[in-house]
N, C-alpha and C. Protein backbone atom coordinates (compact mmCIF):
# COMPACT_ATOMS: atom_id res chain seq x y z
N UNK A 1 15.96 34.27 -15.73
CA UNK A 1 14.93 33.71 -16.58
C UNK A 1 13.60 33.71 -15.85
N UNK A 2 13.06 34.65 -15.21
CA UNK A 2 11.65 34.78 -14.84
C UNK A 2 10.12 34.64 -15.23
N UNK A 3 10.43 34.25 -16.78
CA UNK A 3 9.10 34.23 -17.54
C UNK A 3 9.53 32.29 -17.37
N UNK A 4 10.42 31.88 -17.46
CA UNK A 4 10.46 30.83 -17.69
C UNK A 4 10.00 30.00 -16.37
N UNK A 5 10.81 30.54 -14.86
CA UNK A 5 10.67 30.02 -13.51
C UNK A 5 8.94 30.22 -13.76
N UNK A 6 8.45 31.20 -13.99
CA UNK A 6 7.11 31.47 -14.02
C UNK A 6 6.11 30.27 -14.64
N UNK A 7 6.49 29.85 -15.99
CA UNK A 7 5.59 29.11 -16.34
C UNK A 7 6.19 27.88 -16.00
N UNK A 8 7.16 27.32 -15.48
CA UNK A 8 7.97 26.37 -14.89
C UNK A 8 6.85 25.60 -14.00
N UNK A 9 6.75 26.37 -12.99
CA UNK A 9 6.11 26.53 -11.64
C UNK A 9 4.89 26.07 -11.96
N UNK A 10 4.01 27.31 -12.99
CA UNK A 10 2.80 26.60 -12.96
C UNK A 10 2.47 24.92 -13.35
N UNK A 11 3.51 24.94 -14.39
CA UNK A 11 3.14 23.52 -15.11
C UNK A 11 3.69 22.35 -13.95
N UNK A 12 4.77 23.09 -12.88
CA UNK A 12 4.65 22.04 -11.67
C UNK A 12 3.57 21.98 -11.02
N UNK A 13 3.19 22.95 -10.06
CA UNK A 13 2.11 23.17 -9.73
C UNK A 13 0.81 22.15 -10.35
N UNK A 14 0.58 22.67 -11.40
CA UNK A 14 -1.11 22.10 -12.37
C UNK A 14 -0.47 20.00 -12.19
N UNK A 15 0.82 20.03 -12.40
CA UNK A 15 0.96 18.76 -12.19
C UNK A 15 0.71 17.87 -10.84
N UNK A 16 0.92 18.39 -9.78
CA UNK A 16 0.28 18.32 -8.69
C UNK A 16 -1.45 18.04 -8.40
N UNK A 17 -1.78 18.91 -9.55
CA UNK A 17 -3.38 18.61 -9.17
C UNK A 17 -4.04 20.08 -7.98
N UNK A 18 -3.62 21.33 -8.41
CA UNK A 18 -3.77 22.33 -8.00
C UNK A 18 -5.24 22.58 -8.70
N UNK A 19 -6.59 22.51 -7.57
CA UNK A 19 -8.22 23.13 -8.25
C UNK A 19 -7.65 24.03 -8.92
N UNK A 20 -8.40 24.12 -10.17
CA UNK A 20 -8.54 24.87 -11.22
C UNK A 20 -7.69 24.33 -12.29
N UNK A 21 -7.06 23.17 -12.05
CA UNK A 21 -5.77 22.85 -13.92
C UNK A 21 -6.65 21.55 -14.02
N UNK A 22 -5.84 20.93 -14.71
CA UNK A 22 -6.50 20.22 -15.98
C UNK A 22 -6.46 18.76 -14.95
N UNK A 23 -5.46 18.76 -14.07
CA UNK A 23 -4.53 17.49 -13.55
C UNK A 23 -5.70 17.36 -12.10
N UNK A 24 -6.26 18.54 -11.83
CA UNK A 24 -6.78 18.18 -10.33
C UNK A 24 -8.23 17.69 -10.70
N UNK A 25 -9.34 17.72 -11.88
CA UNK A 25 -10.18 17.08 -12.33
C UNK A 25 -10.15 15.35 -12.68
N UNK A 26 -8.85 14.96 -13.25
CA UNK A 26 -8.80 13.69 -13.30
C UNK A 26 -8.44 12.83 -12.23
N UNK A 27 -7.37 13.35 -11.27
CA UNK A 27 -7.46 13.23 -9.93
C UNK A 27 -8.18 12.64 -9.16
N UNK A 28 -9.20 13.67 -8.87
CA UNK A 28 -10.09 13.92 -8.33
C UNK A 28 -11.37 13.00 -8.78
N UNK A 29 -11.38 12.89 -10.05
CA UNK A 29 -12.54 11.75 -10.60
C UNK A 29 -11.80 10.57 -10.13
N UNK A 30 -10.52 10.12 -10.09
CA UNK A 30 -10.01 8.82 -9.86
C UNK A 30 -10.61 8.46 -8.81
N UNK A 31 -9.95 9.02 -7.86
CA UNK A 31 -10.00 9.28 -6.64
C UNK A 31 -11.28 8.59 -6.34
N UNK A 32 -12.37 9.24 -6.29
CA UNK A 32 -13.52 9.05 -6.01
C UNK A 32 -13.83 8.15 -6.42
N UNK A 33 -13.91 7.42 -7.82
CA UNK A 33 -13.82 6.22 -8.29
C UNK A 33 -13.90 5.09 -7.80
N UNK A 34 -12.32 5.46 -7.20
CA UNK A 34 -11.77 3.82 -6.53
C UNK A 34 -12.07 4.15 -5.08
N UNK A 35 -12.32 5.26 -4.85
CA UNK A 35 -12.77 4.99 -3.17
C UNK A 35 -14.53 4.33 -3.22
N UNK A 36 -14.71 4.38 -3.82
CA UNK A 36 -16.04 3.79 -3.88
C UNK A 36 -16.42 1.86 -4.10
N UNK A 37 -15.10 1.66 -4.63
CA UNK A 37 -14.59 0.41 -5.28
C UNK A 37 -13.80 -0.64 -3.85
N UNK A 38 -12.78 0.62 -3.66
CA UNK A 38 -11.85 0.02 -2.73
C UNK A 38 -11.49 0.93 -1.97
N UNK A 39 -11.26 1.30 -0.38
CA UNK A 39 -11.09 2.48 0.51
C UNK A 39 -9.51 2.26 0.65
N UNK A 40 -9.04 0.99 0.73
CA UNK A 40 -7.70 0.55 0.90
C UNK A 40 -6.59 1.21 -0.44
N UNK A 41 -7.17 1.13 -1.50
CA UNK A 41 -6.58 1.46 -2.70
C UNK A 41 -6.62 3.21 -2.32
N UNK A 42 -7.72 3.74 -2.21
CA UNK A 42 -7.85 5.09 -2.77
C UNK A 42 -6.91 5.67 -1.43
N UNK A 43 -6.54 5.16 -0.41
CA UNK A 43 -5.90 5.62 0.39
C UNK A 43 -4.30 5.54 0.30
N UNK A 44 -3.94 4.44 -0.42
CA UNK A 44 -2.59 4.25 -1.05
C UNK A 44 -2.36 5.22 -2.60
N UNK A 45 -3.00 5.38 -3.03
CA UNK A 45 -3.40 6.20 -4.25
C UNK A 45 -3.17 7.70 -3.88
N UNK A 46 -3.51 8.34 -2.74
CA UNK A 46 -3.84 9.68 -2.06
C UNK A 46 -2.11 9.75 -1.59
N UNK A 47 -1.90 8.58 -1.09
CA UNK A 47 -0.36 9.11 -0.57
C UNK A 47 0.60 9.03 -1.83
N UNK A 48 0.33 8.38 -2.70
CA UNK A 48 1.15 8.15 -3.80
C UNK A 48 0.91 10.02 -4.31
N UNK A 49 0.21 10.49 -4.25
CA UNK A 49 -0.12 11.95 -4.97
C UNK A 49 0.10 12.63 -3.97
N UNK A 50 0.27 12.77 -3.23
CA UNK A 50 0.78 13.53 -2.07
C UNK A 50 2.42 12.93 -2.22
N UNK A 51 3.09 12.19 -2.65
CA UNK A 51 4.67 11.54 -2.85
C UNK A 51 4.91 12.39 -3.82
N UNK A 52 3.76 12.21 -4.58
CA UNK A 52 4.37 12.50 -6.19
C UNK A 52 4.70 14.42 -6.30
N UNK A 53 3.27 15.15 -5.45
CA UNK A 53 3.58 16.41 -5.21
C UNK A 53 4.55 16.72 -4.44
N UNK A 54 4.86 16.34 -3.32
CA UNK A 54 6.38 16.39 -2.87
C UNK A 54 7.62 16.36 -3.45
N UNK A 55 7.38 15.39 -4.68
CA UNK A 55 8.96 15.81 -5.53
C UNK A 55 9.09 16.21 -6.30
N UNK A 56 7.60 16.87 -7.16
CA UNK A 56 7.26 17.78 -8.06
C UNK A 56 7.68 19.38 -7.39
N UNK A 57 7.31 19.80 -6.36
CA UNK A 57 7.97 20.72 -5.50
C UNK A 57 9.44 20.84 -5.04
N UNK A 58 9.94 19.47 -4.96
CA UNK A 58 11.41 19.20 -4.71
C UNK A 58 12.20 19.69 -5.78
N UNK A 59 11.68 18.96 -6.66
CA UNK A 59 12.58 19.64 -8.50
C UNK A 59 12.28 20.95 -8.96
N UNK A 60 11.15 21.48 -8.48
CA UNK A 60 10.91 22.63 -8.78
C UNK A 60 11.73 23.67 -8.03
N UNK A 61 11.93 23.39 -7.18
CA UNK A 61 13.00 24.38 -5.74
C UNK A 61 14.63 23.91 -6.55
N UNK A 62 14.01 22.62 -6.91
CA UNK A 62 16.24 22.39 -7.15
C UNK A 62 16.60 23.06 -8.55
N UNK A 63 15.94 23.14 -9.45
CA UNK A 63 15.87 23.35 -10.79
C UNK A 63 16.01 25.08 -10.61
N UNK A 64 15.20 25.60 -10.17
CA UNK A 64 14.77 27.16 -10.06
C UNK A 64 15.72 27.69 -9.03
N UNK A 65 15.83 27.29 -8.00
CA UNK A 65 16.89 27.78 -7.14
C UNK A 65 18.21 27.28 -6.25
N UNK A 66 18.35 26.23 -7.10
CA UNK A 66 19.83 25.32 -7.26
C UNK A 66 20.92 26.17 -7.13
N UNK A 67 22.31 25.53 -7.36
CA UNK A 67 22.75 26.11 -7.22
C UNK A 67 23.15 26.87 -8.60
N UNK A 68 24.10 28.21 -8.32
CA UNK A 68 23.90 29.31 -9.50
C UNK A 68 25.25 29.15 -10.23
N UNK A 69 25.10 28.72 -11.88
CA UNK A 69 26.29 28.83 -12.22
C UNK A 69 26.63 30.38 -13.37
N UNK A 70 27.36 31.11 -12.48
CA UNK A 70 27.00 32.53 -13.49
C UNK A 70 27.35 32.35 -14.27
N UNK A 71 28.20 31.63 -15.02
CA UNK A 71 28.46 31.91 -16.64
C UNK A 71 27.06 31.08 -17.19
N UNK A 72 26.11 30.53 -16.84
CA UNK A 72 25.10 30.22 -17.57
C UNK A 72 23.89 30.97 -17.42
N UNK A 73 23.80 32.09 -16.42
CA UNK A 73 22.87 32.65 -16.68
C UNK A 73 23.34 34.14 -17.63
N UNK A 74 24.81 34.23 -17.70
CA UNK A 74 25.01 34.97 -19.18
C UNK A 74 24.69 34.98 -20.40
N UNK A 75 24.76 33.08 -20.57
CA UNK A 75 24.33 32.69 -21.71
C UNK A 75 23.03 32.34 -22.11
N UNK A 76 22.17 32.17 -20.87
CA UNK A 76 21.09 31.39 -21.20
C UNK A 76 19.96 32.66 -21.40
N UNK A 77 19.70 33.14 -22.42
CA UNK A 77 18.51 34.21 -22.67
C UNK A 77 16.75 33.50 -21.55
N UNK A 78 16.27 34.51 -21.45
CA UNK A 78 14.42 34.21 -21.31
C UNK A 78 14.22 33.52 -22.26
N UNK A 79 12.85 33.03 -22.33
CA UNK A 79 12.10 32.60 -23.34
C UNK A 79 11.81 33.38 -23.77
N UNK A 80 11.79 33.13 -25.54
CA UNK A 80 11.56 34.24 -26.72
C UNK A 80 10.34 33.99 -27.31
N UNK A 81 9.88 34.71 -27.98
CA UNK A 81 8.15 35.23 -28.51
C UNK A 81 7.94 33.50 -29.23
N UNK A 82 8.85 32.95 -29.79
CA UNK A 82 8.53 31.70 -30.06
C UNK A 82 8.15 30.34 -29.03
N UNK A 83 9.33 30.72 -28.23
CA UNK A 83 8.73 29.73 -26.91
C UNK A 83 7.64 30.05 -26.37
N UNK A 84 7.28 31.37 -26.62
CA UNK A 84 6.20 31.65 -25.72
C UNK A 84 4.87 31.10 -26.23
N UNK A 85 5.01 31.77 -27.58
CA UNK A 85 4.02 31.20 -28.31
C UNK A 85 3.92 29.72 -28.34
N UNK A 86 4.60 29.04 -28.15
CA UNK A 86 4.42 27.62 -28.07
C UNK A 86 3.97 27.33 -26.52
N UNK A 87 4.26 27.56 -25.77
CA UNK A 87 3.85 27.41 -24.63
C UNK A 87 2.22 28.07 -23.82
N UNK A 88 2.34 29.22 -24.63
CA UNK A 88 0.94 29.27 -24.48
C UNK A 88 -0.54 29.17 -24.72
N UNK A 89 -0.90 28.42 -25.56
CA UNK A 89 -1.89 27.50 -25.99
C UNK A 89 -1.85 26.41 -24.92
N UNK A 90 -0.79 25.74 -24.19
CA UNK A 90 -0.72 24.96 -23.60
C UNK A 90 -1.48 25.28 -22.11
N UNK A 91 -0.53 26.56 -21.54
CA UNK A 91 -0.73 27.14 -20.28
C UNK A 91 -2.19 27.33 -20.52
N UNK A 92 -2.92 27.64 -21.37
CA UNK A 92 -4.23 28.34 -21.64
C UNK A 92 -4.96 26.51 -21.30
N UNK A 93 -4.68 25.89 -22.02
CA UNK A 93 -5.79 24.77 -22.15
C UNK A 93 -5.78 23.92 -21.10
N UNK A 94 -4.60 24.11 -20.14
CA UNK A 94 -4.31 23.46 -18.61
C UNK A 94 -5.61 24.56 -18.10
N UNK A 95 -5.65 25.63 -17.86
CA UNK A 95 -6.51 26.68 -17.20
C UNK A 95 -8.18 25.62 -17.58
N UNK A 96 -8.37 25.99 -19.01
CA UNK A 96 -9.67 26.14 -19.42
C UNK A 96 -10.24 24.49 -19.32
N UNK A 97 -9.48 23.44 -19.15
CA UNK A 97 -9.90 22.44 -19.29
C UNK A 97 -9.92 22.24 -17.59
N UNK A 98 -9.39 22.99 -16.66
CA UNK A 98 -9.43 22.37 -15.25
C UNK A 98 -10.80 23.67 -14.99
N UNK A 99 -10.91 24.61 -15.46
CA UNK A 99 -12.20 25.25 -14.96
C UNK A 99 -13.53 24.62 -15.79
């Protein structure tokens, strides 16, 4: 399922707060926010997102390259022109709203 690991990834990734998605602008405004407010907070805040990308990466490795059960990758097709289409308006507006 490579179209799927593919957009899998990104939507882990953009969840992380990777410059350029939708997730590293609000972030990033927080961020700054409360460091301006409170240095103690925005520093507990920074590790909490640095926690949170760590197990966003963790599930992404366990999910994608777990372990392999072959009778389900017999059964389990790619994503089809419908998933796709549903999914991509999404992938698109993560892009255009973080640039």
């Amino acid at each position: 399922m490579p179209l799927y690991a593919l957009i899998f990834l990104f939507f882990s990734i953009a969840n992380i707060g990777l410059p350029g998605t939708s997730s590293f602008i609000g972030e990033f405004i927080i961020l700054v926010g409360v460091y301006e407010v409170n240095t103690f907070a925005a520093a507990f805040s920074a590790i909490g997102i640095v926690l949170g990308g760590a197990y966003s990466l963790y599930l992404a490795n366990r999910i994608l390259f777990g372990n392999i059960n072959l009778t389900a990758i017999t059964v389990s097709p790619d994503l089809n022109r419908r998933e796709l289409a549903t999914l991509f308006p999404l992938f698109f507006l993560v892009l255009v709203i973080g640039l």
